[in-house]
Protein backbone atom coordinates (compact mmCIF):
# COMPACT_ATOMS: atom_id res chain seq x y z
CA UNK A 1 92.86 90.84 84.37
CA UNK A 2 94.59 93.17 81.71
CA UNK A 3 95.81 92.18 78.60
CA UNK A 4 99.37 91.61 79.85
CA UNK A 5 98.48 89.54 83.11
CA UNK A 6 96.74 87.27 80.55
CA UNK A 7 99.78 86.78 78.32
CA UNK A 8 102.18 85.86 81.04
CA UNK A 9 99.06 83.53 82.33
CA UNK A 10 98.64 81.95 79.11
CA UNK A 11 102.32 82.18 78.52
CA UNK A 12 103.21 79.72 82.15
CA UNK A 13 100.26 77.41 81.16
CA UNK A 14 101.73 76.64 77.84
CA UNK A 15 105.10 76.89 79.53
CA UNK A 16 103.84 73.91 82.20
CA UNK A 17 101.81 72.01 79.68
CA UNK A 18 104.72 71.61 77.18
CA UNK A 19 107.21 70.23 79.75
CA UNK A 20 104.66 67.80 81.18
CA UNK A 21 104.21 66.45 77.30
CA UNK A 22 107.90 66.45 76.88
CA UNK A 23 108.55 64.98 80.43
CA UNK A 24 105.50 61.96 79.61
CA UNK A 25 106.95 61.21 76.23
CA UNK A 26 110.06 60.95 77.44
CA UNK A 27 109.32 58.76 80.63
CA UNK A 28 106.78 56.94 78.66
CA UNK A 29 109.99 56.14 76.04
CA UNK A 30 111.90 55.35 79.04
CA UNK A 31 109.41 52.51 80.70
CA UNK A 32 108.27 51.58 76.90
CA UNK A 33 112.28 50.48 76.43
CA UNK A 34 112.54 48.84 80.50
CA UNK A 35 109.25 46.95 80.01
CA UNK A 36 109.59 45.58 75.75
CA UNK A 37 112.65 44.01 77.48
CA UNK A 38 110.92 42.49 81.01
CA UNK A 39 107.09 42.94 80.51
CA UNK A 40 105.17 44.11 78.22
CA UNK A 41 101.75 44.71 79.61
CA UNK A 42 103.46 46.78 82.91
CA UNK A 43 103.98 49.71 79.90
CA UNK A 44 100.14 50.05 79.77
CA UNK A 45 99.76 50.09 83.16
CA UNK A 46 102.44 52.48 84.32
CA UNK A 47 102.26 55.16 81.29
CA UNK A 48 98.65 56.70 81.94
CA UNK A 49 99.48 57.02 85.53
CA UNK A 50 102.91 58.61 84.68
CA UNK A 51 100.95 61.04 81.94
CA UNK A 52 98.22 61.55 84.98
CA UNK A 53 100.41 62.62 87.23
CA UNK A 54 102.26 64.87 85.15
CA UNK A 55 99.47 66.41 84.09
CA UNK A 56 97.87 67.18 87.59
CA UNK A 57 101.09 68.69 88.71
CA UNK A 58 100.96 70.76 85.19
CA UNK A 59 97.71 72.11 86.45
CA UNK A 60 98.24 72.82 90.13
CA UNK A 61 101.19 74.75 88.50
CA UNK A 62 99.08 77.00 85.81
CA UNK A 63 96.38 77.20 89.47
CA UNK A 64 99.26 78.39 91.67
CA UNK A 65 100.25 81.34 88.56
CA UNK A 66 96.71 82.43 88.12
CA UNK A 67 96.53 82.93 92.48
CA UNK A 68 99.61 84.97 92.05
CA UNK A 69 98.22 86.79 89.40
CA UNK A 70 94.99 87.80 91.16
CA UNK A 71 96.69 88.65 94.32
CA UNK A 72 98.86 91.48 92.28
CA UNK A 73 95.75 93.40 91.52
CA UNK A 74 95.10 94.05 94.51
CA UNK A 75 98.77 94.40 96.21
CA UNK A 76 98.71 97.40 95.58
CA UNK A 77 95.59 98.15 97.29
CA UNK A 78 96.54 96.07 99.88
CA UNK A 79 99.89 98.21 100.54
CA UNK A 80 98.03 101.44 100.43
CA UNK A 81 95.51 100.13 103.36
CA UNK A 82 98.65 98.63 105.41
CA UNK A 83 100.37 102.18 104.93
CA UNK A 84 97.70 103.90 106.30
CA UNK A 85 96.50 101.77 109.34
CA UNK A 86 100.55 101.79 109.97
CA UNK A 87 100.08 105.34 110.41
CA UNK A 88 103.36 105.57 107.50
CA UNK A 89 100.83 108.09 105.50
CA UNK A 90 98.19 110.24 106.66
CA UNK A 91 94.32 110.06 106.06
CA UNK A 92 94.65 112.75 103.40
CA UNK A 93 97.48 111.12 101.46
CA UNK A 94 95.31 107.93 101.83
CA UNK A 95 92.27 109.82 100.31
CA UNK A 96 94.07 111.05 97.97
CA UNK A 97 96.38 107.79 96.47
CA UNK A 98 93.35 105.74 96.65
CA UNK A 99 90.47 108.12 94.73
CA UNK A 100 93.15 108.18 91.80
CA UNK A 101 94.24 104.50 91.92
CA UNK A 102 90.38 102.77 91.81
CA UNK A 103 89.68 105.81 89.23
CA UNK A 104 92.85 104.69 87.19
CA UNK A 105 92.55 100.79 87.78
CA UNK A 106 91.22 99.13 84.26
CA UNK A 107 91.90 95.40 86.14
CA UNK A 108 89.40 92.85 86.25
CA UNK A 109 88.06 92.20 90.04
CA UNK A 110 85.99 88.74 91.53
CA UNK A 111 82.51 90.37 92.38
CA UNK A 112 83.96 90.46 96.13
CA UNK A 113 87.22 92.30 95.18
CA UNK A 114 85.56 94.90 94.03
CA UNK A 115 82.98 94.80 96.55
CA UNK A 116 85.08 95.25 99.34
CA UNK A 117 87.41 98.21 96.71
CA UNK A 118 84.79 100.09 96.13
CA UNK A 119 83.60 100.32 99.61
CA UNK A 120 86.56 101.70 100.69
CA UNK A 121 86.25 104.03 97.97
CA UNK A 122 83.16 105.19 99.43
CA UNK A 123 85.08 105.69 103.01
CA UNK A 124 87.58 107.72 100.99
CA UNK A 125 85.29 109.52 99.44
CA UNK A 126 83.21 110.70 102.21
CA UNK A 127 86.05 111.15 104.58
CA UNK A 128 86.53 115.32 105.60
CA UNK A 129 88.62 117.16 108.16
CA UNK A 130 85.70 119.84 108.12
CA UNK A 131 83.82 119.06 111.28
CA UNK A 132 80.99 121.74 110.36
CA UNK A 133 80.80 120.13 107.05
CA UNK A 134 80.66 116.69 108.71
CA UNK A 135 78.33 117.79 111.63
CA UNK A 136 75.69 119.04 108.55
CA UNK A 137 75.86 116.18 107.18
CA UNK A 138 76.46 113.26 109.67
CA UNK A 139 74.87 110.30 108.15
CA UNK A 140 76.62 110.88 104.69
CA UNK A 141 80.93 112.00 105.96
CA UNK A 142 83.49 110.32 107.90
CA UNK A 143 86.37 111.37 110.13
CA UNK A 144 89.26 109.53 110.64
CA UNK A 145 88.65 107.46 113.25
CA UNK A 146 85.76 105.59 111.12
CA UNK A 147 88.10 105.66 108.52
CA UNK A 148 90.92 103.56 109.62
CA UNK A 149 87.85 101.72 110.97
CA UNK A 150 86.12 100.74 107.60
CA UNK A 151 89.80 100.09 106.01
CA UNK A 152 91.33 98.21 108.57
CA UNK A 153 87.44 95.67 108.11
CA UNK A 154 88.28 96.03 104.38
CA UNK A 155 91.31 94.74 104.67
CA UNK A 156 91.21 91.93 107.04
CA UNK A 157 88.49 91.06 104.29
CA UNK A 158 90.53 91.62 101.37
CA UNK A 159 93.25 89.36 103.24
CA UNK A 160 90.50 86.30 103.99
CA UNK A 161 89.41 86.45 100.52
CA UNK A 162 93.22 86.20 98.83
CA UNK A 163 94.84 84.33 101.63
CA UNK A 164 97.71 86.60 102.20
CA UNK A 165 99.24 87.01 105.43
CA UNK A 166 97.32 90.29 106.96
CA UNK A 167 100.11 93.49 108.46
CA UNK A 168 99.22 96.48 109.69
C-alpha cells in the first residue's frame, strides 16, 4: 500500500472513529437525561451496549475501506487480464502493458497477490510469436494459446482471492 492509499485509510478510520465518539456521547447524553428522570440504573445498562455497537459498526466501516483499498491495486491488473481474454487487445499489447505495469508498480501485495502477478509476469515474459525461437526452446516460451490459458487461471484466482465478480 503506497503512501497515499495509507492516508485516505488512516484518514476514513479517524473519519469513522470520530463520529462513533460523537454519535455515543451524544446518545449516551440522550439516555443519561431519559433515564436521571425514570431510572437510573437502565443508563448503565444501555450506554456500553450503545458505545459497543457503535464501535463495531465503526470498525466493519474502516474493514470495508481497507477491502476497497486492496482491491484497487490490483484493478488495474485485473482490467488488463479481462481486456485481453476479451480479445479487446492483442497478446502483444498485453505483453507489452503488463511487463511495464509490474516493472512500474511500487504497491504493496498479500504474498498471494503477488504470487499469482508475478506468474503472469512470467507468461508475459516468455510469450513469442517466433515459432523457431519457441520450437528451440519449448520448455522455457509460450504462444498464445497457453497464454490466455495461464491468465485467464490467474485471474479466476486473482478474482477468488479479492472477491470481485470475475468478466471476461
Amino acid at each position: 500500500m503506497n503512501l497515499q492509499e495509507r492516508l485516505k485509510l488512516t484518514n476514513h478510520l479517524l473519519t469513522a472513529v470520530t463520529w462513533a465518539a460523537l454519535f455515543a456521547l451524544s446518545l449516551h447524553l440522550v439516555v443519561v437525561k431519559v433515564a436521571l428522570a425514570s431510572k437510573p440504573d437502565l443508563v448503565y445498562l444501555i450506554a456500553p451496549v450503545i458505545l459497543l455497537l457503535v464501535v463495531i459498526r465503526s470498525t466493519r466501516r474502516y474493514f470495508h475501506y481497507r477491502k476497497l483499498m486492496q482491491r484497487g491495486r490490483v484493478a488495474k491488473y485485473l482490467d488488463l487480464m479481462r481486456a485481453f481474454l476479451g480479445c479487446a487487445i492483442t497478446a502483444n499489447q498485453f505483453q507489452a502493458s503488463y511487463l511495464q505495469t509490474f516493472k512500474a508498480d511500487d504497491s504493496k501485495f498479500s504474498a498471494m497477490e503477488y504470487e499469482i502477478l508475478n506468474r503472469v509476469f512470467c507468461d508475459a515474459d516468455c510469450y513469442t510469436t517466433d515459432v523457431q525461437l519457441r520450437a528451440e526452446k519449448p520448455e522455457i516460451l509460450i504462444d498464445e494459446a497457453e497464454l490466455r490459458r495461464n491468465v485467464a487461471v490467474a485471474l479466476g484466482d486473482l478474482c477468488a482471492l479479492e472477491n470481485a465478480p470475475q468478466r471476461a
